[in-house]
N, C-alpha and C. Protein backbone atom coordinates (compact mmCIF):
# COMPACT_ATOMS: atom_id res chain seq x y z
N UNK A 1 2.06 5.40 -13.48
CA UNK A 1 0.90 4.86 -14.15
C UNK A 1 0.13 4.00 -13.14
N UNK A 2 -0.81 4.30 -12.93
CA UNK A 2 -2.08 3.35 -11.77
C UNK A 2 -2.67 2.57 -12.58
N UNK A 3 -2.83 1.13 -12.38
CA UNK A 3 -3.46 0.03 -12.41
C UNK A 3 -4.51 -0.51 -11.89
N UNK A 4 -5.74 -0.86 -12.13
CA UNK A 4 -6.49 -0.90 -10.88
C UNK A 4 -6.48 -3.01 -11.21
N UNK A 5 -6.33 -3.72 -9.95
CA UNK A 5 -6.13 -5.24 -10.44
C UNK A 5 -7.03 -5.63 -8.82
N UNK A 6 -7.37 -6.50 -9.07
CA UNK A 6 -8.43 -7.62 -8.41
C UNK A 6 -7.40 -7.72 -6.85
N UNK A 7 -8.32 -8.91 -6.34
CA UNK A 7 -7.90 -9.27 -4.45
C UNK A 7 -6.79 -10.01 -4.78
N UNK A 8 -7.17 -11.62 -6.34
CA UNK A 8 -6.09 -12.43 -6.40
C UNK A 8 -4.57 -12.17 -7.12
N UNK A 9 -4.77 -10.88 -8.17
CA UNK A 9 -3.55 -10.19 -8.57
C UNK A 9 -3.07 -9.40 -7.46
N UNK A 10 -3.71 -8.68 -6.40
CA UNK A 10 -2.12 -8.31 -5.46
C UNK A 10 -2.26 -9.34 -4.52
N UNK A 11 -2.72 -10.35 -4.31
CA UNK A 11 -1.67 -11.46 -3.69
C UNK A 11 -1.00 -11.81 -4.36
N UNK A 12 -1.49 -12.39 -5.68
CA UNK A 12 0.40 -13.09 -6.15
C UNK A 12 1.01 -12.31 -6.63
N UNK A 13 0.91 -10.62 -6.80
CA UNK A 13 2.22 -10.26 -6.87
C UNK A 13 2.78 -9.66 -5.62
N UNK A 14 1.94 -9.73 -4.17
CA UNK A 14 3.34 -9.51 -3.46
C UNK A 14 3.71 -10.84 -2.73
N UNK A 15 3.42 -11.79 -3.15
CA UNK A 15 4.59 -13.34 -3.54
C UNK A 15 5.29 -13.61 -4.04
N UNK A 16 5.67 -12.45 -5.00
CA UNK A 16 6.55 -12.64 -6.14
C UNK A 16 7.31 -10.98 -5.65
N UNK A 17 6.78 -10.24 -4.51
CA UNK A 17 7.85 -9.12 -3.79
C UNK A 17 7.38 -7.93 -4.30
N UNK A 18 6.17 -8.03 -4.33
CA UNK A 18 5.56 -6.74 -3.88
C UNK A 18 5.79 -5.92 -2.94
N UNK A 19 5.22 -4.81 -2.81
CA UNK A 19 5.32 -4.14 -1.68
C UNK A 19 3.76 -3.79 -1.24
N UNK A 20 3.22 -4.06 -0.13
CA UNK A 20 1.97 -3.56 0.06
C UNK A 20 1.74 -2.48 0.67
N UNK A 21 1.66 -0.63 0.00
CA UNK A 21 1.75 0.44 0.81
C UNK A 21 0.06 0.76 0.84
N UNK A 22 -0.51 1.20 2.28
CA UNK A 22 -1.82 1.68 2.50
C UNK A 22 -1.31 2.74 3.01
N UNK A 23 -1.71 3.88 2.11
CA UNK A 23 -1.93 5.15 2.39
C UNK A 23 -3.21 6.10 3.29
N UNK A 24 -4.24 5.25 4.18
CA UNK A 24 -4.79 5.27 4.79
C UNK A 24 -4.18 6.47 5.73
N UNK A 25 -5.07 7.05 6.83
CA UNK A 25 -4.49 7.98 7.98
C UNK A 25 -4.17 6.50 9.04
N UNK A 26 -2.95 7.05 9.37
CA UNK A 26 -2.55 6.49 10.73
C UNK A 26 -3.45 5.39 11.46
N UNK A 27 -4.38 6.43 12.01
CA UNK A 27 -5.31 5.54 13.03
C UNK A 27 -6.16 4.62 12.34
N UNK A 28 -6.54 5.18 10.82
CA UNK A 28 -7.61 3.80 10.01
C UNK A 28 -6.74 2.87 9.95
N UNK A 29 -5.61 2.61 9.84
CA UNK A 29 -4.25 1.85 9.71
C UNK A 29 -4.06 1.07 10.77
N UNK A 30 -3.67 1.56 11.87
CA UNK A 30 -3.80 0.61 13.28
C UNK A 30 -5.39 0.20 13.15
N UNK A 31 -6.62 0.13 13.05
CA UNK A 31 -7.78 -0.30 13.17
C UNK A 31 -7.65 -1.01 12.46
N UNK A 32 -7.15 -1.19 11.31
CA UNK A 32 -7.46 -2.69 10.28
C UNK A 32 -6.78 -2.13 8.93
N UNK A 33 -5.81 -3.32 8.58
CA UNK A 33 -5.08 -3.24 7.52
C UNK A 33 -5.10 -4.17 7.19
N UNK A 34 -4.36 -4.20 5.72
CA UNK A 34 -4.42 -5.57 4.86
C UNK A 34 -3.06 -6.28 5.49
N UNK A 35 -3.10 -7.77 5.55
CA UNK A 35 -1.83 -8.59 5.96
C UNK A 35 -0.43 -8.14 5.36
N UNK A 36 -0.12 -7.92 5.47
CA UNK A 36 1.45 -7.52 5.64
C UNK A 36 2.12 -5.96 4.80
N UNK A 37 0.45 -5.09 5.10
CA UNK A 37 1.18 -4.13 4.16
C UNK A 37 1.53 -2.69 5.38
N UNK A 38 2.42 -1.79 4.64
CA UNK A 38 3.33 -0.79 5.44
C UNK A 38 2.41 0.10 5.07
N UNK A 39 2.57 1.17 6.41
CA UNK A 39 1.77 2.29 6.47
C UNK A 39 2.02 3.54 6.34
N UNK A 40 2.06 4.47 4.85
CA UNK A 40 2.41 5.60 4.54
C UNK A 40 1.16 6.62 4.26
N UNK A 41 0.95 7.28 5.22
CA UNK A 41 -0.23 7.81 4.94
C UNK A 41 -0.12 8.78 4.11
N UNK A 42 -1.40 9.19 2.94
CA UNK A 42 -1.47 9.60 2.22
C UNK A 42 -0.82 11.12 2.62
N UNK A 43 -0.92 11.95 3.29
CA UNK A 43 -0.64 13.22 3.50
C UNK A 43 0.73 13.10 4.32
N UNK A 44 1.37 12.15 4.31
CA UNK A 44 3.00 12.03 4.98
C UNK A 44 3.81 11.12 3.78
N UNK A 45 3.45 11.09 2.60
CA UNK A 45 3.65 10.29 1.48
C UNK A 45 5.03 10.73 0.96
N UNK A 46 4.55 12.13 0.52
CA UNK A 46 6.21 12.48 0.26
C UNK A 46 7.54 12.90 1.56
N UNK A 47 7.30 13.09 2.35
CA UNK A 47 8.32 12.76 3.58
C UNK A 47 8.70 11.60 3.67
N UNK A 48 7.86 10.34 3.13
CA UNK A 48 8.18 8.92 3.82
C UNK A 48 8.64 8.30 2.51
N UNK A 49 8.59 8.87 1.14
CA UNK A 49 8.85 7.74 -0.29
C UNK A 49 10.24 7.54 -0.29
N UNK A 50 10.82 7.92 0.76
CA UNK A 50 12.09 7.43 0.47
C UNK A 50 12.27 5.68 1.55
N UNK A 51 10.94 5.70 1.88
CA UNK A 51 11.45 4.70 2.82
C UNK A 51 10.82 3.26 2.11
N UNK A 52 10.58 3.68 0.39
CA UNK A 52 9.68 2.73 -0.37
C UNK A 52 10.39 2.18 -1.36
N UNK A 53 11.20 0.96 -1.26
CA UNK A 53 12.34 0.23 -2.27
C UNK A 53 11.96 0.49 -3.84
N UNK A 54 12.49 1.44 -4.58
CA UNK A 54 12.11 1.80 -6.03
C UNK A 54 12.47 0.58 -6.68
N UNK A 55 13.53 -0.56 -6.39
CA UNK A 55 13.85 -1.57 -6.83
C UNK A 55 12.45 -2.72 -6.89
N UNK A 56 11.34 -2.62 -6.32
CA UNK A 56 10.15 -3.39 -5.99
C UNK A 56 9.37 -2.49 -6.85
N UNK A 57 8.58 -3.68 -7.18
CA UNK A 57 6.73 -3.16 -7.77
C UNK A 57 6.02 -2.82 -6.51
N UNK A 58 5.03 -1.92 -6.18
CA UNK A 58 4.97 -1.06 -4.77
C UNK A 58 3.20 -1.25 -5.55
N UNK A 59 2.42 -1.90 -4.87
CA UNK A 59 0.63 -1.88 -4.75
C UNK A 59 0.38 -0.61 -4.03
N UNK A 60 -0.36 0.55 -4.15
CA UNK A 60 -0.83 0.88 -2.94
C UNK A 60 -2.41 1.21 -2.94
N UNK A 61 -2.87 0.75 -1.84
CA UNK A 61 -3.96 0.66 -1.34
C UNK A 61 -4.70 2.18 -0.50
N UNK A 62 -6.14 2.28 -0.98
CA UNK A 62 -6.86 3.58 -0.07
C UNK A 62 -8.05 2.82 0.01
N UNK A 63 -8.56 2.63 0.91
CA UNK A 63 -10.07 2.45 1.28
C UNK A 63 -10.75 3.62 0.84
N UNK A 64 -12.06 4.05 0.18
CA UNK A 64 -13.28 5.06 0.93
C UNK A 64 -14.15 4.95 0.78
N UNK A 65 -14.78 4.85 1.77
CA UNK A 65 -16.57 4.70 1.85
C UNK A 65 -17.13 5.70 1.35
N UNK A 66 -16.75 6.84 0.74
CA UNK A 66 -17.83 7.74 0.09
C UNK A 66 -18.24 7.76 -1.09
């Protein structure tokens, strides 16, 4: 189920142990990401969900300018 919540709801919930995943490509990822979040890009998502603690509430983030 997707949520869509504000700048100040995913800070305090990954203070309370969030997970911050940006599914961004790779290189938009090294150019600028949000503070402390991990980088699973959208098209390497299912190869990598195992590396995403199901025990945590998991935010994830996509930029697009279009």
């Amino acid at each position: 189920m997707a949520i869509l919540i504000d700048r100040e709801e995913v800070q305090a919930l990954v203070k309370q142990g969030a997970q911050l995943v940006e599914v961004l490509p790779a290189k938009e990822y090294a150019e600028d990401h949000l503070p402390g979040a991990v980088s699973h890009p959208l098209r390497q998502l299912d190869k990598e969900a195992n590396q995403i603690d199901r025990n945590r509430p998991v935010i994830v983030y996509c930029w697009d300018a279009a």
